[in-house]
N, C-alpha and C. Protein backbone atom coordinates (compact mmCIF):
# COMPACT_ATOMS: atom_id res chain seq x y z
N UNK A 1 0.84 -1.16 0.00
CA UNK A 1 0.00 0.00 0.00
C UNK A 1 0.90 1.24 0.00
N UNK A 2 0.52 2.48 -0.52
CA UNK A 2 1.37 3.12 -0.87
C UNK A 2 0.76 4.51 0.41
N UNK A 3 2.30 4.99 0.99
CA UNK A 3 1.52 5.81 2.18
C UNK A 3 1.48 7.18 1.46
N UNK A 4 0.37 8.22 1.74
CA UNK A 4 0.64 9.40 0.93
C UNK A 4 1.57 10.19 1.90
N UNK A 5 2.10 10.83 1.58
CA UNK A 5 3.06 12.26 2.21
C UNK A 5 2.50 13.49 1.86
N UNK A 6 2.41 14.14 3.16
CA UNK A 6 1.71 15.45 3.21
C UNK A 6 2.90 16.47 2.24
N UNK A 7 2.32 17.46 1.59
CA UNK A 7 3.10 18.15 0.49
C UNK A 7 4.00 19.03 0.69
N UNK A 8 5.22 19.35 0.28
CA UNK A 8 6.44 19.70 1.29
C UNK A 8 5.90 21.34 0.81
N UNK A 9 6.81 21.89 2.25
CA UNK A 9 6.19 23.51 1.94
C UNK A 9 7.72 24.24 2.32
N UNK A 10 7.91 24.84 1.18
CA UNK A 10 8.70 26.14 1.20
C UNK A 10 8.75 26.67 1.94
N UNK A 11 9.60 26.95 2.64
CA UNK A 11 10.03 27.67 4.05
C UNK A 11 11.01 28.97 3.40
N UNK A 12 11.77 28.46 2.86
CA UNK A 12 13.16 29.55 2.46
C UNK A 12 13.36 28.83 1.41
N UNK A 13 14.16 30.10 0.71
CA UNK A 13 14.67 29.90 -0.82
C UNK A 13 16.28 30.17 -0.70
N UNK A 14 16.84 29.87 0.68
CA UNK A 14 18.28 30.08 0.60
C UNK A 14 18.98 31.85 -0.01
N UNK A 15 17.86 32.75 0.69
CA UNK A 15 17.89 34.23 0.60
C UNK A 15 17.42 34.66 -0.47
N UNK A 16 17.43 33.85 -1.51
CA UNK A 16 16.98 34.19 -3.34
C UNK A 16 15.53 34.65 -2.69
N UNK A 17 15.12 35.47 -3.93
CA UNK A 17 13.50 36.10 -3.75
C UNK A 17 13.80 36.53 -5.39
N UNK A 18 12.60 36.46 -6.32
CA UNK A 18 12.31 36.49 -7.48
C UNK A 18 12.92 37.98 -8.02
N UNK A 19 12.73 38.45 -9.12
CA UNK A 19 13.27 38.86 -9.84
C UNK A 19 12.11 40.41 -9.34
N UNK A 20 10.88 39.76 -9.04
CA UNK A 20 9.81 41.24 -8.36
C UNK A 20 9.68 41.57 -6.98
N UNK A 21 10.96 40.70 -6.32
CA UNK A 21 11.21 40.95 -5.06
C UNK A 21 9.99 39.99 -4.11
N UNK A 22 9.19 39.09 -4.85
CA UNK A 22 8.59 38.88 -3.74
C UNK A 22 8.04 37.23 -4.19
N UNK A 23 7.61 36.37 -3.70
CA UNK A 23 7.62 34.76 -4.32
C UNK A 23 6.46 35.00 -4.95
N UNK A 24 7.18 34.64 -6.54
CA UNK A 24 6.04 34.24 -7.46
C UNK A 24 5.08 33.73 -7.34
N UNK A 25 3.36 34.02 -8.18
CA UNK A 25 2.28 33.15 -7.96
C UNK A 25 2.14 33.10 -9.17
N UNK A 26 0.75 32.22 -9.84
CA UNK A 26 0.23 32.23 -11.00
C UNK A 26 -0.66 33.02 -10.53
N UNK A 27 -0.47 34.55 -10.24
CA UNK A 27 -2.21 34.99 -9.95
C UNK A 27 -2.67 36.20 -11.38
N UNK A 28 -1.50 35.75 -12.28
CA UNK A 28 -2.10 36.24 -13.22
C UNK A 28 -3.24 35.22 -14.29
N UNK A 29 -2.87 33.77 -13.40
CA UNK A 29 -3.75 32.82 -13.90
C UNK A 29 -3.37 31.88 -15.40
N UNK A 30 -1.17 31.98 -15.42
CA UNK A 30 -1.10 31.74 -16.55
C UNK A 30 -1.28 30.08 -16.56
N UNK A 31 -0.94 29.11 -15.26
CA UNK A 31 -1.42 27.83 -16.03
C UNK A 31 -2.82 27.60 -16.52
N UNK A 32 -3.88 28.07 -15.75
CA UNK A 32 -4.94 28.44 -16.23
C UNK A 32 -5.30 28.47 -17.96
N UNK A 33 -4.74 29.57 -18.17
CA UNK A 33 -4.99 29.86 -19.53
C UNK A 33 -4.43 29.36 -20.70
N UNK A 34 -3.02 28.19 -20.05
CA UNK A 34 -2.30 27.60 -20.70
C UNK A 34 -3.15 26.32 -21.11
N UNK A 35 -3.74 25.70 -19.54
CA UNK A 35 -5.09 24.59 -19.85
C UNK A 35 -5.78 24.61 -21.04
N UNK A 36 -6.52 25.78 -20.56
CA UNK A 36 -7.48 26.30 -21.74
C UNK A 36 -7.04 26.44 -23.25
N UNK A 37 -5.95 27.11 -23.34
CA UNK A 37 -5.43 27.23 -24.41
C UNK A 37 -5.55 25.57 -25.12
N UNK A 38 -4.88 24.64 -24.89
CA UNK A 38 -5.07 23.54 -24.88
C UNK A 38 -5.74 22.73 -25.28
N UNK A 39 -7.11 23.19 -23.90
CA UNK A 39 -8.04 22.30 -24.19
C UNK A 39 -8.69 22.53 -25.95
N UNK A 40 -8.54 24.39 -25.89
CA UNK A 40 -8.81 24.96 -27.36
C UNK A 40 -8.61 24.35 -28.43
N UNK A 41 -7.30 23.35 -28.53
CA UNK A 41 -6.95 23.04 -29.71
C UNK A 41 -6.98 21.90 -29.62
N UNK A 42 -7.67 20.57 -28.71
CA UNK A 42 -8.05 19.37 -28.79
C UNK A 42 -8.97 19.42 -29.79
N UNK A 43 -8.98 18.52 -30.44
CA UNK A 43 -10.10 17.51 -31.70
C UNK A 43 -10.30 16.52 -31.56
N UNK A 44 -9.77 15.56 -31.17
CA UNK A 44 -9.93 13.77 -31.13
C UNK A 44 -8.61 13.60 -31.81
N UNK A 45 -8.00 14.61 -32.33
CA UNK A 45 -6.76 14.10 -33.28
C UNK A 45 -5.46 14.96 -32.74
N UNK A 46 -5.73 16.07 -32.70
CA UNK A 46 -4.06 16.75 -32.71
C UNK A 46 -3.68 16.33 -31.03
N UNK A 47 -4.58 16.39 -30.27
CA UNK A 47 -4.00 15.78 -28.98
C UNK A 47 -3.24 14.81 -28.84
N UNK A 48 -3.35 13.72 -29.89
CA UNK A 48 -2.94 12.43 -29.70
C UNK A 48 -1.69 12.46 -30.44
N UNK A 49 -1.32 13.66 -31.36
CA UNK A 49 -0.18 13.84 -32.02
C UNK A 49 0.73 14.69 -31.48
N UNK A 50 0.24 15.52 -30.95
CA UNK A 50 1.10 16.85 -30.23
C UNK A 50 0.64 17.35 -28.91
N UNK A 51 0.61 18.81 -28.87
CA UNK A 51 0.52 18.69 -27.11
C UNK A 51 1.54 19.79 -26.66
N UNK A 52 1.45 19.65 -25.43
CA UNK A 52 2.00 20.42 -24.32
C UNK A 52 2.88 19.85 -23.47
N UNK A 53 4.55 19.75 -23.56
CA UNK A 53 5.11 19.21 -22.16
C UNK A 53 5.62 20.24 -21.17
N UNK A 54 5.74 19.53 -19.86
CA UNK A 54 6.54 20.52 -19.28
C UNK A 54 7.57 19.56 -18.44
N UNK A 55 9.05 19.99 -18.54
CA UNK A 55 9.89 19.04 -17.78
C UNK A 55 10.24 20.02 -16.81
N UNK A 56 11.62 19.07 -16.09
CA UNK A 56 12.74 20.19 -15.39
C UNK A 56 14.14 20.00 -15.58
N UNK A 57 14.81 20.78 -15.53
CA UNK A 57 16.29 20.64 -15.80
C UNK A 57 16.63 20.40 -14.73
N UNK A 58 17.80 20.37 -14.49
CA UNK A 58 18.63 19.69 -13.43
C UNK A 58 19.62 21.18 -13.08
N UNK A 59 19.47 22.05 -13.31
CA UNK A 59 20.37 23.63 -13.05
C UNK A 59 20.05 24.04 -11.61
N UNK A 60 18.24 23.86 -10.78
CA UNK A 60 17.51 23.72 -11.47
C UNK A 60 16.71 24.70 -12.38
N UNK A 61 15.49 24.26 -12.87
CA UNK A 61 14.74 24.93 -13.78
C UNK A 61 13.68 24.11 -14.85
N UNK A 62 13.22 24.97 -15.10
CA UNK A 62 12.20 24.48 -16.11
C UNK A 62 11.82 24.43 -17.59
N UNK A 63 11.24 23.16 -18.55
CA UNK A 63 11.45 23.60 -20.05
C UNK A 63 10.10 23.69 -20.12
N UNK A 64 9.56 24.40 -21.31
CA UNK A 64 8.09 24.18 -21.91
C UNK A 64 8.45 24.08 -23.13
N UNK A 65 7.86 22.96 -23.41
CA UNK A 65 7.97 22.53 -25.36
C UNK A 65 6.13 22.77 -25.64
N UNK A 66 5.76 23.06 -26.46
CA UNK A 66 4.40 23.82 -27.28
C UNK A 66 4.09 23.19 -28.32
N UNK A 67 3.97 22.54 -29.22
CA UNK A 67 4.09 21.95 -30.12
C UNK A 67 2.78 22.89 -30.92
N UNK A 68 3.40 23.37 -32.26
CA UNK A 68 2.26 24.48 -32.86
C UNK A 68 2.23 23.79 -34.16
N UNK A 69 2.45 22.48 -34.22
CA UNK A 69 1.86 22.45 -35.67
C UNK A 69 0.35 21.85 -35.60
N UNK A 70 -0.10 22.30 -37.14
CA UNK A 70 -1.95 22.37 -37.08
C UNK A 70 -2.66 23.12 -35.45
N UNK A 71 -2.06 24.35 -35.59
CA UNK A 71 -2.46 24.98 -35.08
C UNK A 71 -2.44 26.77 -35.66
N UNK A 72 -2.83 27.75 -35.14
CA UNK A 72 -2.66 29.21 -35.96
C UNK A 72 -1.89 29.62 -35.85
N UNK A 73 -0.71 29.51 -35.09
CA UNK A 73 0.59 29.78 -34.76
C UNK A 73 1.45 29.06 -35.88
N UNK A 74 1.44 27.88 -36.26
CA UNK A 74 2.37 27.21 -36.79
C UNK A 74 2.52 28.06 -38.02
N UNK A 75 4.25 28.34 -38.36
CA UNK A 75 4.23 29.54 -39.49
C UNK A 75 4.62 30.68 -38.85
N UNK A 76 3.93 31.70 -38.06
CA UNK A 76 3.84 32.75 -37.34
C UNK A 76 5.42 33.25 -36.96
N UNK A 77 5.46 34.38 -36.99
CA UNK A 77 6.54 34.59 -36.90
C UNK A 77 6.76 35.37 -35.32
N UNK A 78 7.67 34.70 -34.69
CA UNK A 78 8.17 34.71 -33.27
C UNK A 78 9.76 35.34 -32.84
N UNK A 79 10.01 36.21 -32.20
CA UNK A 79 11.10 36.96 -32.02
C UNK A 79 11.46 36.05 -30.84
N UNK A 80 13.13 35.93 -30.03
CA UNK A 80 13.10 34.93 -29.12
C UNK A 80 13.49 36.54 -28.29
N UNK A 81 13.07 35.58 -27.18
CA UNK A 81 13.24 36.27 -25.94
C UNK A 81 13.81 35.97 -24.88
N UNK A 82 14.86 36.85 -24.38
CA UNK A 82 15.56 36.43 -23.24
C UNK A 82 15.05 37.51 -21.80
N UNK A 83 15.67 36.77 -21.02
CA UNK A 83 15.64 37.47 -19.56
C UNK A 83 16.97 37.08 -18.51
N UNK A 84 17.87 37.68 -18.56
CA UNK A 84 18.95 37.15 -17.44
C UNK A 84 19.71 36.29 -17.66
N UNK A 85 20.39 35.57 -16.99
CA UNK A 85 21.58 34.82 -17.81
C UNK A 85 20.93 33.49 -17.08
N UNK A 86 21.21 32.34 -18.32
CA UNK A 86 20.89 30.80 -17.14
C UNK A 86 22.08 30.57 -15.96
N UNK A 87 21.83 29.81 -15.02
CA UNK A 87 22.14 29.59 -14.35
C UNK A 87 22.66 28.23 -14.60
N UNK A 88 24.11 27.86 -14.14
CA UNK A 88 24.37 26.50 -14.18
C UNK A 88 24.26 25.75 -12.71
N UNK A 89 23.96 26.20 -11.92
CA UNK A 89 23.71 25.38 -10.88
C UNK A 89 22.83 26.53 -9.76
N UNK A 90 22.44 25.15 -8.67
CA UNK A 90 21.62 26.21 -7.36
C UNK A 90 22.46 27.46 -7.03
N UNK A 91 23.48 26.88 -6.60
CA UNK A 91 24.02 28.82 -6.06
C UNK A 91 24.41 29.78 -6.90
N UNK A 92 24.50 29.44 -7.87
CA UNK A 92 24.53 30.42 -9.11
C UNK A 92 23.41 31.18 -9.07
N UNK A 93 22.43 30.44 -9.15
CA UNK A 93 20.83 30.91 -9.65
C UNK A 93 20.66 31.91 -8.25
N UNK A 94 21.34 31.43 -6.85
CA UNK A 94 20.60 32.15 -5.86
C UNK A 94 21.97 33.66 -5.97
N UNK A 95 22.47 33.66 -6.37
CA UNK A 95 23.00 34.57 -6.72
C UNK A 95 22.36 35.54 -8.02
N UNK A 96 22.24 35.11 -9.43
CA UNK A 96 22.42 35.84 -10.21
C UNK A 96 20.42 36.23 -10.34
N UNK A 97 19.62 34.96 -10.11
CA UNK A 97 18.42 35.57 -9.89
C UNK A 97 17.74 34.84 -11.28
N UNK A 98 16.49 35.26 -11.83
CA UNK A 98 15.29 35.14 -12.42
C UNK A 98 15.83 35.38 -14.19
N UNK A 99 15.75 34.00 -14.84
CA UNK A 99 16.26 33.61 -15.88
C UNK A 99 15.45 32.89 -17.17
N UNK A 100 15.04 33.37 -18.02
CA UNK A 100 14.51 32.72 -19.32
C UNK A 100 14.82 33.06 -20.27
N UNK A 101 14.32 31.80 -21.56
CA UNK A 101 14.93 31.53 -22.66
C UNK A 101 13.67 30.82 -23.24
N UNK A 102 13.25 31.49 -24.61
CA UNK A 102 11.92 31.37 -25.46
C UNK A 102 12.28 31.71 -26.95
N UNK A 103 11.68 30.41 -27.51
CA UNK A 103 11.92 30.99 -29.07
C UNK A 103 11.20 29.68 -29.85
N UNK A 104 10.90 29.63 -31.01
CA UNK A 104 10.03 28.95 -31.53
C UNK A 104 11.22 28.19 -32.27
N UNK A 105 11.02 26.80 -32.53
CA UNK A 105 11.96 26.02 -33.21
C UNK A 105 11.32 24.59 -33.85
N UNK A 106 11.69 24.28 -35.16
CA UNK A 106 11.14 23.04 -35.94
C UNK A 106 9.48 23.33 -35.17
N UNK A 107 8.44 24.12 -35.05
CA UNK A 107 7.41 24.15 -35.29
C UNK A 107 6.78 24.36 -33.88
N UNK A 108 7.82 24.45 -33.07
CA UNK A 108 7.28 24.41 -31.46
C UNK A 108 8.00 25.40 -30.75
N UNK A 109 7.12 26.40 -29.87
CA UNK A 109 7.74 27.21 -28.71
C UNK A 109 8.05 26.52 -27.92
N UNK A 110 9.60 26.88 -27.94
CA UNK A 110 10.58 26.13 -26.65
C UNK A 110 10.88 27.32 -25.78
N UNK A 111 10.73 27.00 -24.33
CA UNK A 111 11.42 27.69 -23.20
C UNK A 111 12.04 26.93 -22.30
N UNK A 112 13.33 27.59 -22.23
CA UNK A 112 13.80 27.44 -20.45
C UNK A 112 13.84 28.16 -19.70
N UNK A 113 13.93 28.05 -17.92
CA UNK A 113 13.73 28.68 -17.23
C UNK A 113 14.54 29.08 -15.67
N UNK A 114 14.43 29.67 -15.20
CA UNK A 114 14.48 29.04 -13.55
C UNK A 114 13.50 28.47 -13.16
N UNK A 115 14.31 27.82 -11.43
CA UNK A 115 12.81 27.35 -11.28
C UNK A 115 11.86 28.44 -10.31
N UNK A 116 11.70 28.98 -10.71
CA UNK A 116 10.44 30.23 -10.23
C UNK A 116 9.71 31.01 -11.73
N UNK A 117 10.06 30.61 -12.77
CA UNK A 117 10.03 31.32 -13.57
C UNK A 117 9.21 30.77 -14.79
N UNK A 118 8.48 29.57 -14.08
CA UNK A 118 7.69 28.75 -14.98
C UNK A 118 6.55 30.22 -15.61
N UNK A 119 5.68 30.70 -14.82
CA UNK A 119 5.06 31.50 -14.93
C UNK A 119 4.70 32.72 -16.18
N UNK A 120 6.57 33.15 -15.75
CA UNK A 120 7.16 33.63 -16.77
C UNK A 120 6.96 33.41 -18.62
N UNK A 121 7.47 31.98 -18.30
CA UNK A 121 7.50 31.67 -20.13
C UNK A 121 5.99 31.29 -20.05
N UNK A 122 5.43 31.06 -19.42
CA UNK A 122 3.99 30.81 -19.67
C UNK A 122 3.32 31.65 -20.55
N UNK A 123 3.66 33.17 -19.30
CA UNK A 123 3.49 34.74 -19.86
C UNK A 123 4.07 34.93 -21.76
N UNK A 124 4.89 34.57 -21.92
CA UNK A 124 5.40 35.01 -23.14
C UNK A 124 4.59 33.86 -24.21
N UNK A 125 4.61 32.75 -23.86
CA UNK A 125 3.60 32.08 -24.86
C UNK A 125 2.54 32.86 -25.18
N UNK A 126 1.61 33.44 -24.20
CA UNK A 126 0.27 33.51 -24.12
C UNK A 126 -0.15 35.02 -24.36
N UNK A 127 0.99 36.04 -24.52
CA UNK A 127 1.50 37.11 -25.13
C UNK A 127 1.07 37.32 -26.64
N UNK A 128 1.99 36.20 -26.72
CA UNK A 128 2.39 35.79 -28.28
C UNK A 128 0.92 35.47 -29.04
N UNK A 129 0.35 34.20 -28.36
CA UNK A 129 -1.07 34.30 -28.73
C UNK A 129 -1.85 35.00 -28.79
N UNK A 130 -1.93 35.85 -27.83
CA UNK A 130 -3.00 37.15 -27.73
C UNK A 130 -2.53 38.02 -29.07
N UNK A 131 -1.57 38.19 -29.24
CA UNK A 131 -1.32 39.14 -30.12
C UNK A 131 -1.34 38.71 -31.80
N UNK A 132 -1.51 37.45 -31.92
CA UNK A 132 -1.81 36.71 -33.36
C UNK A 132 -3.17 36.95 -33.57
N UNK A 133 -3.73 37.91 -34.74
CA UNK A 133 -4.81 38.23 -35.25
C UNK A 133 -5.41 37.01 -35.66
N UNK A 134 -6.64 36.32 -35.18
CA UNK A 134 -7.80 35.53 -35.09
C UNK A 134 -8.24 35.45 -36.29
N UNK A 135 -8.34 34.03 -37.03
CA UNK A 135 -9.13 33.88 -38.26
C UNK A 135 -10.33 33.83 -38.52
């Protein structure tokens, strides 16, 4: 039988505090809209072909792969975007701070991140969408 474990809680970030001085939320609601976005472009078919991942690096940090083909994006033209320098390891990051990396490649928005900064590339996906004129 498998025992559950109550969910570990952030106490300290080893002095680091985000890039707005204060611990990130989604309260702009971007996984939210990332769902949705999503759910938007399910059919019975492109789900089963493409999709949404999200991993983590080992720096640490976070990737988002997007996959935009047969979708209104695929084509679209995307500027990449940076923020801060990556970090190669924890005390680096708690030193140098709040880090991303976004750009569209072979047909899919790729980001990396810190790890506080999921939010972030969320933000710039969903930017990007908003701002692609609707067919």
């Amino acid at each position: 039988m498998l025992k559950s474990l109550p969910p570990k809680r952030i106490t300290s970030l080893g002095g680091r505090r985000a890039a707005s001085g204060s611990f990130p939320t989604m309260t702009d609601d971007s996984l939210n809209w990332l769902m949705q976005w999503y759910l938007g472009e399910c059919n019975t078919d492109w789900e089963h072909t493409y999709g949404v991942e999200i991993g983590t690096l080992d720096n640490p940090g976070w990737t988002l792969r997007i996959n935009l083909r047969e979708t209104m994006l695929e084509g679209r033209t995307f500027t990449r975007v940076t923020h801060g320098e990556p970090a190669s390891d924890l005390d680096e990051w708690r030193r140098t701070g709040s880090w991303w990396v976004a750009d569209v490649k072979d047909r899919a928005f790729e980001a990396s991140c810190g790890p506080l900064d999921l939010p972030a590339v969320i933000s710039v996906f969903r930017k990007w969408v908003q701002s692609v004129p609707q067919a």
